[in-house]
C-alpha atoms as a PDB file:
ATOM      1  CA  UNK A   1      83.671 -25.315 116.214  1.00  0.00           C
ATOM      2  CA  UNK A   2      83.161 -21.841 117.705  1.00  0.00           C
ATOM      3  CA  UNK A   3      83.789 -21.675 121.600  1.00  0.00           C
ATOM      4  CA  UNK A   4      80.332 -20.570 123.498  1.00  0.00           C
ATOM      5  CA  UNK A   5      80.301 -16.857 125.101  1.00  0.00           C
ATOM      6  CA  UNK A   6      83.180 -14.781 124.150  1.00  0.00           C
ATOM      7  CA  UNK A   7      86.697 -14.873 123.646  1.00  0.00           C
ATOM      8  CA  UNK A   8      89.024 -13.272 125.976  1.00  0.00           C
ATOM      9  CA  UNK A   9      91.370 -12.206 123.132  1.00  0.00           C
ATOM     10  CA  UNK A  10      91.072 -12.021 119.426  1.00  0.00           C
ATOM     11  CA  UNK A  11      94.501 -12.065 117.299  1.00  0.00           C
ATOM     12  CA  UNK A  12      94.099 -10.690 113.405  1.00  0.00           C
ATOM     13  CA  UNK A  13      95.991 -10.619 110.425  1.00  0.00           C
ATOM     14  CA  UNK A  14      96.623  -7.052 108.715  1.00  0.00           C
ATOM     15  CA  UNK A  15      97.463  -7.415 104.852  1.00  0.00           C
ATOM     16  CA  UNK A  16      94.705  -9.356 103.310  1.00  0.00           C
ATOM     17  CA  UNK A  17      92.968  -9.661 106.119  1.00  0.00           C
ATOM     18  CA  UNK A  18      91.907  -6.769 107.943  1.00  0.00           C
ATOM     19  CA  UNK A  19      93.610  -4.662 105.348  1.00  0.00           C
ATOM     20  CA  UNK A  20      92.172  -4.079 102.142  1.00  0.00           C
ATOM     21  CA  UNK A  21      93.370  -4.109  98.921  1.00  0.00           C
ATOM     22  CA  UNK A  22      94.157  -0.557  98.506  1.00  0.00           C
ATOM     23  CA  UNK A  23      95.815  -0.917 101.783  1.00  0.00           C
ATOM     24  CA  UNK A  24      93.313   1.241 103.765  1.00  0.00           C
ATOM     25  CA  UNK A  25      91.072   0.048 107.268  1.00  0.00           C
ATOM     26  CA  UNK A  26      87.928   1.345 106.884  1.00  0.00           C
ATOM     27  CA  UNK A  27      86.694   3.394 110.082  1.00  0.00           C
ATOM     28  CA  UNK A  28      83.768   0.899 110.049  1.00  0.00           C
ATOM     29  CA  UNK A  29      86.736  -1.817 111.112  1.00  0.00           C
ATOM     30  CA  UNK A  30      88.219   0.844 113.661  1.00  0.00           C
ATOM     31  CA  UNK A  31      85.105   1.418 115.370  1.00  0.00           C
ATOM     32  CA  UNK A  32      84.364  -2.802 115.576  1.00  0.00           C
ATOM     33  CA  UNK A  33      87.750  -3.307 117.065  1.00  0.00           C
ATOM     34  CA  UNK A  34      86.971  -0.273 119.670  1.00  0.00           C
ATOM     35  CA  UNK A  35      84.409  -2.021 120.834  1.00  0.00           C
ATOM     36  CA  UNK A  36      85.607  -4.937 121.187  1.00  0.00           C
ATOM     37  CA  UNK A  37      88.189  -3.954 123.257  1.00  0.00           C
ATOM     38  CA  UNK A  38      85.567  -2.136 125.279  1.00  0.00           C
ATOM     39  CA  UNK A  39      84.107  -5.150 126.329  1.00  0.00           C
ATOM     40  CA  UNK A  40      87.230  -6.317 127.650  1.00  0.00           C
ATOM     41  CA  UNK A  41      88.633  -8.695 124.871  1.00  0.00           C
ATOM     42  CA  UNK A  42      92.500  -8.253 124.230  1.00  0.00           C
ATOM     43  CA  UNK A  43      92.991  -7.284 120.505  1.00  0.00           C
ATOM     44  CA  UNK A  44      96.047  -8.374 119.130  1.00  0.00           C
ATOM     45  CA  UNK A  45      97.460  -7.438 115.659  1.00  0.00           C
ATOM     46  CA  UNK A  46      99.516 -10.502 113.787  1.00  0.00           C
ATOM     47  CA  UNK A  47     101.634  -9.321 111.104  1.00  0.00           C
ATOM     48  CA  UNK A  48     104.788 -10.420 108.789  1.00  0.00           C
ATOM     49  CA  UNK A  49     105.211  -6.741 108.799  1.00  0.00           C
ATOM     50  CA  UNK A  50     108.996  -6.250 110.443  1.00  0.00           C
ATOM     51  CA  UNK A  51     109.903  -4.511 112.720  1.00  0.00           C
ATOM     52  CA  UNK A  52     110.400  -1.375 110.636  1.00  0.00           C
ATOM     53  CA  UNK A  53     106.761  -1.057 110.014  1.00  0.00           C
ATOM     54  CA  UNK A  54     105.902  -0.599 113.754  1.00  0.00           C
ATOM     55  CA  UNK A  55     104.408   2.806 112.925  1.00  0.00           C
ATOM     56  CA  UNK A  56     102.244   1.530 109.828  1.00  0.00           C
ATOM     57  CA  UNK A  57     100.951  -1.100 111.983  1.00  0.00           C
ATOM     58  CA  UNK A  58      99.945   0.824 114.928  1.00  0.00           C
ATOM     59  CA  UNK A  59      97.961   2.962 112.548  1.00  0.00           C
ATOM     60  CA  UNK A  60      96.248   0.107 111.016  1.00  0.00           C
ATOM     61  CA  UNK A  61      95.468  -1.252 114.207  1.00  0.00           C
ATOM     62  CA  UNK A  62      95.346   1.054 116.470  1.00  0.00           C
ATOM     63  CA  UNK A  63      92.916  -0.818 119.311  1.00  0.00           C
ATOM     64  CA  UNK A  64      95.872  -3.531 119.647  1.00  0.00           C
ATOM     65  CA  UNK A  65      97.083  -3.577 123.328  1.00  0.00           C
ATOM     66  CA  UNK A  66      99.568  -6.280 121.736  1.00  0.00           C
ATOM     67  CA  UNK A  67     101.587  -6.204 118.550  1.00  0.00           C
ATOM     68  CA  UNK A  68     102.856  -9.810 117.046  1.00  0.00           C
ATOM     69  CA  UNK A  69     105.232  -8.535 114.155  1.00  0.00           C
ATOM     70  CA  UNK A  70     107.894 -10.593 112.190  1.00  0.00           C
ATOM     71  CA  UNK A  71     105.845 -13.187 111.967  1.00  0.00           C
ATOM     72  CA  UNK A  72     106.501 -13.638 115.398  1.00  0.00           C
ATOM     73  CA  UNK A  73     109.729 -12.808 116.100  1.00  0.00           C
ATOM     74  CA  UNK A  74     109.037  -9.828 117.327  1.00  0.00           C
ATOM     75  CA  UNK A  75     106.233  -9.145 120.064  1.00  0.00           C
ATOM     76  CA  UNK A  76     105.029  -5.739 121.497  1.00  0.00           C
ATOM     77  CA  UNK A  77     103.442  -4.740 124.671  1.00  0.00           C
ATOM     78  CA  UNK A  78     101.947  -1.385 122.984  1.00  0.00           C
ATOM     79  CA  UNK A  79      98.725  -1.193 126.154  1.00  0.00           C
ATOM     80  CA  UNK A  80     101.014   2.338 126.842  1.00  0.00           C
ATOM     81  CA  UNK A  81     101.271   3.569 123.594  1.00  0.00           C
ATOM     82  CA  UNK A  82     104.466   5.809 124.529  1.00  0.00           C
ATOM     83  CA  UNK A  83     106.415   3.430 126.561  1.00  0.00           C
ATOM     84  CA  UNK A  84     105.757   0.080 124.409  1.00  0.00           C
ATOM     85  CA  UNK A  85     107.641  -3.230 126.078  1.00  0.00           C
ATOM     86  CA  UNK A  86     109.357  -5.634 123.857  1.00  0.00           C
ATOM     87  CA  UNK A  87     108.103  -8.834 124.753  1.00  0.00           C
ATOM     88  CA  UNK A  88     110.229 -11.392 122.273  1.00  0.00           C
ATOM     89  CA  UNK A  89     113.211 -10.301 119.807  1.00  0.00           C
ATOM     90  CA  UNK A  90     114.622 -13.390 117.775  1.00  0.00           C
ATOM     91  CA  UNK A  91     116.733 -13.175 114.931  1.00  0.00           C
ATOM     92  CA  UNK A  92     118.471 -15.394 112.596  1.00  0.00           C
ATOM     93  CA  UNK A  93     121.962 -15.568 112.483  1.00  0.00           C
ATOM     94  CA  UNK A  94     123.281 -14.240 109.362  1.00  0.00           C
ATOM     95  CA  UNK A  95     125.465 -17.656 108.382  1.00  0.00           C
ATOM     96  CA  UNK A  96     122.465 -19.585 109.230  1.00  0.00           C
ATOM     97  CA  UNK A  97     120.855 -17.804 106.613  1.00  0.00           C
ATOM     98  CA  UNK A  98     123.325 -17.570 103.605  1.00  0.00           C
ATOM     99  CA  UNK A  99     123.485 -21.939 104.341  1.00  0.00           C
ATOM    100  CA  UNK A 100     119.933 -22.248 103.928  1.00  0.00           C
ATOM    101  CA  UNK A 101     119.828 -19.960 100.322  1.00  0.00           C
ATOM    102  CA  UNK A 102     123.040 -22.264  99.200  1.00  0.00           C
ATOM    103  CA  UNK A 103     120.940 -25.416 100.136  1.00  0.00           C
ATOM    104  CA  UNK A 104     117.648 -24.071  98.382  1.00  0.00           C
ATOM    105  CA  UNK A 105     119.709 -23.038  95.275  1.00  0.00           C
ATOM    106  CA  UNK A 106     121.979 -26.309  95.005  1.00  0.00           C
ATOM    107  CA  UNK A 107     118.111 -27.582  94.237  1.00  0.00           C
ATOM    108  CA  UNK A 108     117.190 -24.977  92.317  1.00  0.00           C
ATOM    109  CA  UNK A 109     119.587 -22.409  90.994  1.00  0.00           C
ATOM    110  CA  UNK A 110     119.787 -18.878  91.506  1.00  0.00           C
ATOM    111  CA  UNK A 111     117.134 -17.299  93.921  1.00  0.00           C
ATOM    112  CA  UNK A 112     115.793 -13.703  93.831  1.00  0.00           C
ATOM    113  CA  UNK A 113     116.768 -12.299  97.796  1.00  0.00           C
ATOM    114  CA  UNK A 114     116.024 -10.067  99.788  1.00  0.00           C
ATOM    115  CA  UNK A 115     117.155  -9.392 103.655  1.00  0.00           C
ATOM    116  CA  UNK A 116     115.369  -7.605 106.541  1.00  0.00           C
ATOM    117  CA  UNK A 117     118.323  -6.694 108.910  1.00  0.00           C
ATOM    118  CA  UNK A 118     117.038  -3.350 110.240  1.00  0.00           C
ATOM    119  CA  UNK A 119     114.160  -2.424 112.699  1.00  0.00           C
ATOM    120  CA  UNK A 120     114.371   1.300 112.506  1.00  0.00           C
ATOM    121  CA  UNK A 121     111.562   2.857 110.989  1.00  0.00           C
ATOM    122  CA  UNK A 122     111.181   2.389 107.260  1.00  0.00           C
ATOM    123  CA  UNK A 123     114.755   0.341 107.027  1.00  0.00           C
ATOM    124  CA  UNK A 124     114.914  -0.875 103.921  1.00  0.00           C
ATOM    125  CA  UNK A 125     115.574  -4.376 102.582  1.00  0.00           C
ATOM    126  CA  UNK A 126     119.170  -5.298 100.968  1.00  0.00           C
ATOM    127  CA  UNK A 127     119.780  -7.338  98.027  1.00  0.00           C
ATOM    128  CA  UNK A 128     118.344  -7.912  94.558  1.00  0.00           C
ATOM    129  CA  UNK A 129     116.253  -5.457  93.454  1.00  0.00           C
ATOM    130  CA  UNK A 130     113.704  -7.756  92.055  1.00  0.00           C
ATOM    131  CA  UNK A 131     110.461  -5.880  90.208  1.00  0.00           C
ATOM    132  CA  UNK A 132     108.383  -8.475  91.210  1.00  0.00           C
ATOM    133  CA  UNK A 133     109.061  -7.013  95.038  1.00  0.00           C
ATOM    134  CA  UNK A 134     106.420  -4.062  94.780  1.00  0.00           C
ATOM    135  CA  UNK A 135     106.014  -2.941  98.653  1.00  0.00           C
ATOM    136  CA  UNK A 136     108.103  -1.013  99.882  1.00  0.00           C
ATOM    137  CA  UNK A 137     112.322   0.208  99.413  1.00  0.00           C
ATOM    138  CA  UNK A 138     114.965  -2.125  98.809  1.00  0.00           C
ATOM    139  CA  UNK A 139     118.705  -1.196  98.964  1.00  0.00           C
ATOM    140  CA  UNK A 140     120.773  -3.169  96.334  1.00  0.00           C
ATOM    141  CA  UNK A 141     123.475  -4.667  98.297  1.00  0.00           C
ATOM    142  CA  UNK A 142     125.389  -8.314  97.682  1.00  0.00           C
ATOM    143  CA  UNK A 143     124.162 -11.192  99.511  1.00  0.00           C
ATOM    144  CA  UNK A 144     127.723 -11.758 101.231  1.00  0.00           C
ATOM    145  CA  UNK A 145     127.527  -8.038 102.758  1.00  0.00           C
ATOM    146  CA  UNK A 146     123.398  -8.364 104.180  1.00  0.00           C
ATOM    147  CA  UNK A 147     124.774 -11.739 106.002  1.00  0.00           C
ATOM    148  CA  UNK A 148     127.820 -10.587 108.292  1.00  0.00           C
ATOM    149  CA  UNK A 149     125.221 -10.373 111.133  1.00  0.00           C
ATOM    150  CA  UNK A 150     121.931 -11.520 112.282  1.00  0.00           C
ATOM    151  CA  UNK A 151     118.637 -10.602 110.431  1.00  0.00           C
ATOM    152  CA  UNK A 152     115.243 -10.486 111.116  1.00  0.00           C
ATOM    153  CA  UNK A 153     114.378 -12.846 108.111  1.00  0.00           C
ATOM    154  CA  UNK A 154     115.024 -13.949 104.598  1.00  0.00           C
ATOM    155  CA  UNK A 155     112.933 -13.373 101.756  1.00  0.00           C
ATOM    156  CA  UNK A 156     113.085 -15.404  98.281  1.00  0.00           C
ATOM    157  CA  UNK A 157     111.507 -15.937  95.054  1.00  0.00           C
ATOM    158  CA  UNK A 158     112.602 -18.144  92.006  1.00  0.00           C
ATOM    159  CA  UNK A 159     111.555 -16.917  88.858  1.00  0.00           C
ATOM    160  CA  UNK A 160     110.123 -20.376  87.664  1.00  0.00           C
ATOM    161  CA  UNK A 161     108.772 -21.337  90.428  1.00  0.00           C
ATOM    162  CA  UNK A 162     104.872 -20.824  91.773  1.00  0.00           C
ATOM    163  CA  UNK A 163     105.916 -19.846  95.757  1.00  0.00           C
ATOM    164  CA  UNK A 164     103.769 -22.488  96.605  1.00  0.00           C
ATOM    165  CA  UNK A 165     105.851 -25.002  95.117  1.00  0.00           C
ATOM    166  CA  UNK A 166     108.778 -23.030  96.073  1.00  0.00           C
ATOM    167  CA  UNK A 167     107.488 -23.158  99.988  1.00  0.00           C
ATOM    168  CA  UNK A 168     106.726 -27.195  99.718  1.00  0.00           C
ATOM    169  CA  UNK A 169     110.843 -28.104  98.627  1.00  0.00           C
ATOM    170  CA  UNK A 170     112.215 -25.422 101.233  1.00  0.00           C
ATOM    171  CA  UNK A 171     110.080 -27.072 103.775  1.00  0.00           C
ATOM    172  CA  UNK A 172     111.437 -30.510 102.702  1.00  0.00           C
ATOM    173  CA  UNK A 173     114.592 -29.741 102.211  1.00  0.00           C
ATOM    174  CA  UNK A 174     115.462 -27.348 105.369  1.00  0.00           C
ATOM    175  CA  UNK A 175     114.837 -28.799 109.112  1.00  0.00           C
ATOM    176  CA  UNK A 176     112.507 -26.622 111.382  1.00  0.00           C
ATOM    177  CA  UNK A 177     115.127 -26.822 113.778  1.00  0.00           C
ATOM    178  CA  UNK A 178     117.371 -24.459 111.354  1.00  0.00           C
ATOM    179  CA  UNK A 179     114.980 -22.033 110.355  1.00  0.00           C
ATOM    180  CA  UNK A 180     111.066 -21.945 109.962  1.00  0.00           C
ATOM    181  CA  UNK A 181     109.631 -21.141 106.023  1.00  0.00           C
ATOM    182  CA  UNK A 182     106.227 -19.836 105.123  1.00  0.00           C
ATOM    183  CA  UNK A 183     104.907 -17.582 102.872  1.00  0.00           C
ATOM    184  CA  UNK A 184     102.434 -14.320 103.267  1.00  0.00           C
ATOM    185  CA  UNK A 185     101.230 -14.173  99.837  1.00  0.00           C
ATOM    186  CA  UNK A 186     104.284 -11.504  98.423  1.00  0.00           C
ATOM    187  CA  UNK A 187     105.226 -13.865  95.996  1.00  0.00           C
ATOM    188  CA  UNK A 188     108.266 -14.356  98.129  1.00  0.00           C
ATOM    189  CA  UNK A 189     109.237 -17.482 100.532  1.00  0.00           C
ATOM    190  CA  UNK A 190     109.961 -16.065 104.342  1.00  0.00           C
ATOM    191  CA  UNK A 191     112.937 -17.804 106.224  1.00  0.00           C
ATOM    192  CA  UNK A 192     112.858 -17.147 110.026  1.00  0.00           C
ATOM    193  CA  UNK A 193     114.252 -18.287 112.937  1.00  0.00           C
ATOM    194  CA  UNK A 194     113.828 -21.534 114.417  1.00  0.00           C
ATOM    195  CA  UNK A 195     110.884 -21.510 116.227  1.00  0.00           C
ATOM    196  CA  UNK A 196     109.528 -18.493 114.877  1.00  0.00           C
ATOM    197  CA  UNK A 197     105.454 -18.307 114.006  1.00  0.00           C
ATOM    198  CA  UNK A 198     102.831 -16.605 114.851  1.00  0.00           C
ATOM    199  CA  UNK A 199     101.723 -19.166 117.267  1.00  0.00           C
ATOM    200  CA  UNK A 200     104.870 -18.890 119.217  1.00  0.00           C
ATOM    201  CA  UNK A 201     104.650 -15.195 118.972  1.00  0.00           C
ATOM    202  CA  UNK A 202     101.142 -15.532 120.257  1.00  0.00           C
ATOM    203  CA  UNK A 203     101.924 -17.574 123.279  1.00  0.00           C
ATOM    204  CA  UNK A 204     103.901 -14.685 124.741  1.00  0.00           C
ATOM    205  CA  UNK A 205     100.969 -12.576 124.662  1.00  0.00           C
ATOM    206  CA  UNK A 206      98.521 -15.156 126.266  1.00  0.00           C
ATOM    207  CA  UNK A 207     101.194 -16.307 128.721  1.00  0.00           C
ATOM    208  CA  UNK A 208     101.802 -12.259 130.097  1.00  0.00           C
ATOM    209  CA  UNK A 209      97.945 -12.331 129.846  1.00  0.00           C
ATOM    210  CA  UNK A 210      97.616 -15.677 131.779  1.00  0.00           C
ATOM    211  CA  UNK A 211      95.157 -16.695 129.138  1.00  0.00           C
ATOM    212  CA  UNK A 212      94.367 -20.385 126.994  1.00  0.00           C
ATOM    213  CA  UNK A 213      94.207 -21.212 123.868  1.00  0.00           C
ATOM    214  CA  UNK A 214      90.736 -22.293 123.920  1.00  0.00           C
ATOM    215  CA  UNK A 215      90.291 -18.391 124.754  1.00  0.00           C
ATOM    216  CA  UNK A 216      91.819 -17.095 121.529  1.00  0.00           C
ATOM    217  CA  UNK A 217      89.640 -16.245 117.983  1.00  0.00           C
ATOM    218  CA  UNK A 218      91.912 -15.820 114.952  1.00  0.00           C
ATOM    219  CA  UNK A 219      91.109 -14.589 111.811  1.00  0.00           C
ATOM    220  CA  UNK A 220      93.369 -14.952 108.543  1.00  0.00           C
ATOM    221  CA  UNK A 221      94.353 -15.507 104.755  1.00  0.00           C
ATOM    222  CA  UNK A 222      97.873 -17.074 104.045  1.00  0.00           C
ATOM    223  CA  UNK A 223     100.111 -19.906 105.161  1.00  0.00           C
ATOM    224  CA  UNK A 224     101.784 -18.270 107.724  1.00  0.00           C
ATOM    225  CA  UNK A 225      98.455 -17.803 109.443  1.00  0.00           C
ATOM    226  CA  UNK A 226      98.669 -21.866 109.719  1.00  0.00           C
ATOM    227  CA  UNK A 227     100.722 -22.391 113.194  1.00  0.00           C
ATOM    228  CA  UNK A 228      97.961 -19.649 114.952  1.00  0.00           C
ATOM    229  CA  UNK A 229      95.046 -21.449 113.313  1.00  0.00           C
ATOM    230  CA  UNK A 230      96.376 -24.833 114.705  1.00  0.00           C
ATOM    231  CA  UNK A 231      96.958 -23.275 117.868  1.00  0.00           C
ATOM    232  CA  UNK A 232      93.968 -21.348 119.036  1.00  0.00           C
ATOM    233  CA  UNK A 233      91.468 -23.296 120.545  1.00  0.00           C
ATOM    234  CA  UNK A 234      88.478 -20.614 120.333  1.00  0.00           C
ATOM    235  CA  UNK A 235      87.747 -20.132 116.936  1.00  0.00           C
ATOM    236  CA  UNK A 236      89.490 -20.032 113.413  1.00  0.00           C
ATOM    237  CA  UNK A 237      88.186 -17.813 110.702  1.00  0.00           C
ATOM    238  CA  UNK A 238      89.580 -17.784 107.096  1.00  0.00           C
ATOM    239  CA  UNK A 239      88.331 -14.263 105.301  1.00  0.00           C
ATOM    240  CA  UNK A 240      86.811 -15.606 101.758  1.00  0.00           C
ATOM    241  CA  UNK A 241      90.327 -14.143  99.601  1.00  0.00           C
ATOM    242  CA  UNK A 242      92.173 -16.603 101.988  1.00  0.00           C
ATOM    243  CA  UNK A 243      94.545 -19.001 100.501  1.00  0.00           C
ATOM    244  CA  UNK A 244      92.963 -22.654 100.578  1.00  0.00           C
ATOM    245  CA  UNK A 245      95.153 -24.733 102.960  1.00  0.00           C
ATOM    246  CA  UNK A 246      94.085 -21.802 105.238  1.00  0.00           C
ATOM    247  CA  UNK A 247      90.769 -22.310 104.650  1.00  0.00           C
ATOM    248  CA  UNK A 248      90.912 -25.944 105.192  1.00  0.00           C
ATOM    249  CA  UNK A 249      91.544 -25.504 108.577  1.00  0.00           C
ATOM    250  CA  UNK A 250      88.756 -22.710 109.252  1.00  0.00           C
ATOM    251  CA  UNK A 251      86.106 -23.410 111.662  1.00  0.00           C
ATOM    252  CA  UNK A 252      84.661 -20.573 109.769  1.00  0.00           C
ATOM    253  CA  UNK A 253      84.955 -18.030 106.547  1.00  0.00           C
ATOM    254  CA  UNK A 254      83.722 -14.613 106.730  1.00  0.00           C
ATOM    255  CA  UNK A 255      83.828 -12.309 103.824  1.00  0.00           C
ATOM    256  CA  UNK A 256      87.035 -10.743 102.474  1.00  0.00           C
ATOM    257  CA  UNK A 257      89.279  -8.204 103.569  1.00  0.00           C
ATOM    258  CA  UNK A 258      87.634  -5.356 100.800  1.00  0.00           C
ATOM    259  CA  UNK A 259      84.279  -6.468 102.784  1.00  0.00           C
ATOM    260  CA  UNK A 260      85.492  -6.030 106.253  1.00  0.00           C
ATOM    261  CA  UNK A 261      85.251  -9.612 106.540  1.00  0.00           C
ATOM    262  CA  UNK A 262      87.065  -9.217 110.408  1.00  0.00           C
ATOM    263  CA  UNK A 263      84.389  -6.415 111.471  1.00  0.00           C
ATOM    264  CA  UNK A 264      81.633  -7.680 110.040  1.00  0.00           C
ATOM    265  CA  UNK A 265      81.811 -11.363 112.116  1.00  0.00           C
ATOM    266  CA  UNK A 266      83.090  -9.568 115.352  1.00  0.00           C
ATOM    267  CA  UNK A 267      80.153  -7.199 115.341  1.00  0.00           C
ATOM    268  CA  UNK A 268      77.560 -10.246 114.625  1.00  0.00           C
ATOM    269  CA  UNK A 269      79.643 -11.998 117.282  1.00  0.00           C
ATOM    270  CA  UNK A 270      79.484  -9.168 119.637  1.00  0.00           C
ATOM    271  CA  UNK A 271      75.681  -8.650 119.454  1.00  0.00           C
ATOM    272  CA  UNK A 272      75.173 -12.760 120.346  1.00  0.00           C
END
């Protein structure tokens, strides 16, 4: 159930949600979030997006006065756009890592991986060059080499097994107190740090904001949108493409990304 008036912040998705398909934001979805930062609602941009991709997502989003990136282990203070604050930097160690692949493949045999390590812009992943990875560069490099330090998070994929399925036996078989596993709909499991959603990454905004839960709207479309939908108290909105244990727990669906489904509710909820 929607919370009455307005929010005091808003926290969105990009890819599949307030990105579309081609991987554009329409200037119709620019202009919304203006606004609604004009009336004084924080905008906050929620991403899997590393790091490394700081630049692409400040372009998507530009109105954000607060970037959640990683997945949430990285959070950004970007309200002065040339002197942005990091707010949270988590990693996973590397060893922590390369035990939860050998405990995932003792299940299920060899794994397609991939490692983010490096938060300079455009880093590229290292690993297995995989043509089912279709995003951005990857660096072949053996697993043993990409795991001498700490990373920013795992990636995997097993050929014969839907990500779905492959996201319900890492989640059974690895402890959330060793690393946290979701999936953003790249046909690749995510393995973060302990601790590490966009909920927690979240709470670092509203806590240097001094604001509640019940004061947060989110909007999303995959699993890793879960821990934010439990957690903000405002309003939860699933755009229609959304995955359906998202949408189970919407308070609300709006249309899809290629619909400025985001825009489209903020402006009706804007003119209330």
């Amino acid at each position: 159930m929607r919370g009455s008036g307005l929010p005091k912040l808003i926290a969105t998705d990009l890819d599949g949600t307030l990105v579309r398909s081609d991987e554009s934001v329409s200037e119709y979805t620019r202009g919304v979030l203006e606004r609604v930062r004009a009336a004084g609602i924080h905008v906050v941009g929620a991403t899997g997006r590393g790091p490394r991709l700081t630049e692409l997502v400040r372009r998507d989003i530009p109105a954000a006065d607060f970037l959640v990136m990683g997945g949430g282990s990285r959070v950004l203070d970007v309200r002065d756009p040339e002197h942005p604050l990091v707010l949270r930097d988590e990693r996973l160690d590397g060893a922590v890592l390369a035990d939860v692949l050998a405990r995932l493949e003792r299940e299920l045999g060899t794994l397609s991986v991939l490692i983010e390590a490096g938060d300079h812009h455009e880093a590229p992943l290292w690993g297995d060059t995989d043509p089912n990875w279709r995003y951005d560069a990857v660096e072949a490099r053996v697993r043993a080499e990409c795991l001498t330090g700490p990373v920013i998070k795992g990636f995997a994929r097993h050929p014969a097994c839907h990500v779905d399925d492959l996201l319900a036996i890492a989640q059974r078989i690895i402890p959330p107190e060793i690393a946290t596993v979701t999936q953003a709909g790249l046909g690749y499991i995510e393995i973060c740090p302990p601790g590490v959603d966009k909920a927690t990454g979240l709470m670092v905004v509203a806590t240097a904001l001094g604001i509640d839960p019940g004061d947060v709207l989110v909007f999303g479309d995959m699993p890793n949108d879960i821990p934010m939908f439990r957690w903000a108290g405002f309003a939860r909105v699933a755009v229609a493409n959304a995955h359906p244990h998202l949408r189970a727990l919407a308070d609300e669906t709006t249309l899809t990304n290629d619909e400025d489904g985001v825009a489209t509710y903020l402006e009706a909820m804007l003119r209330l």
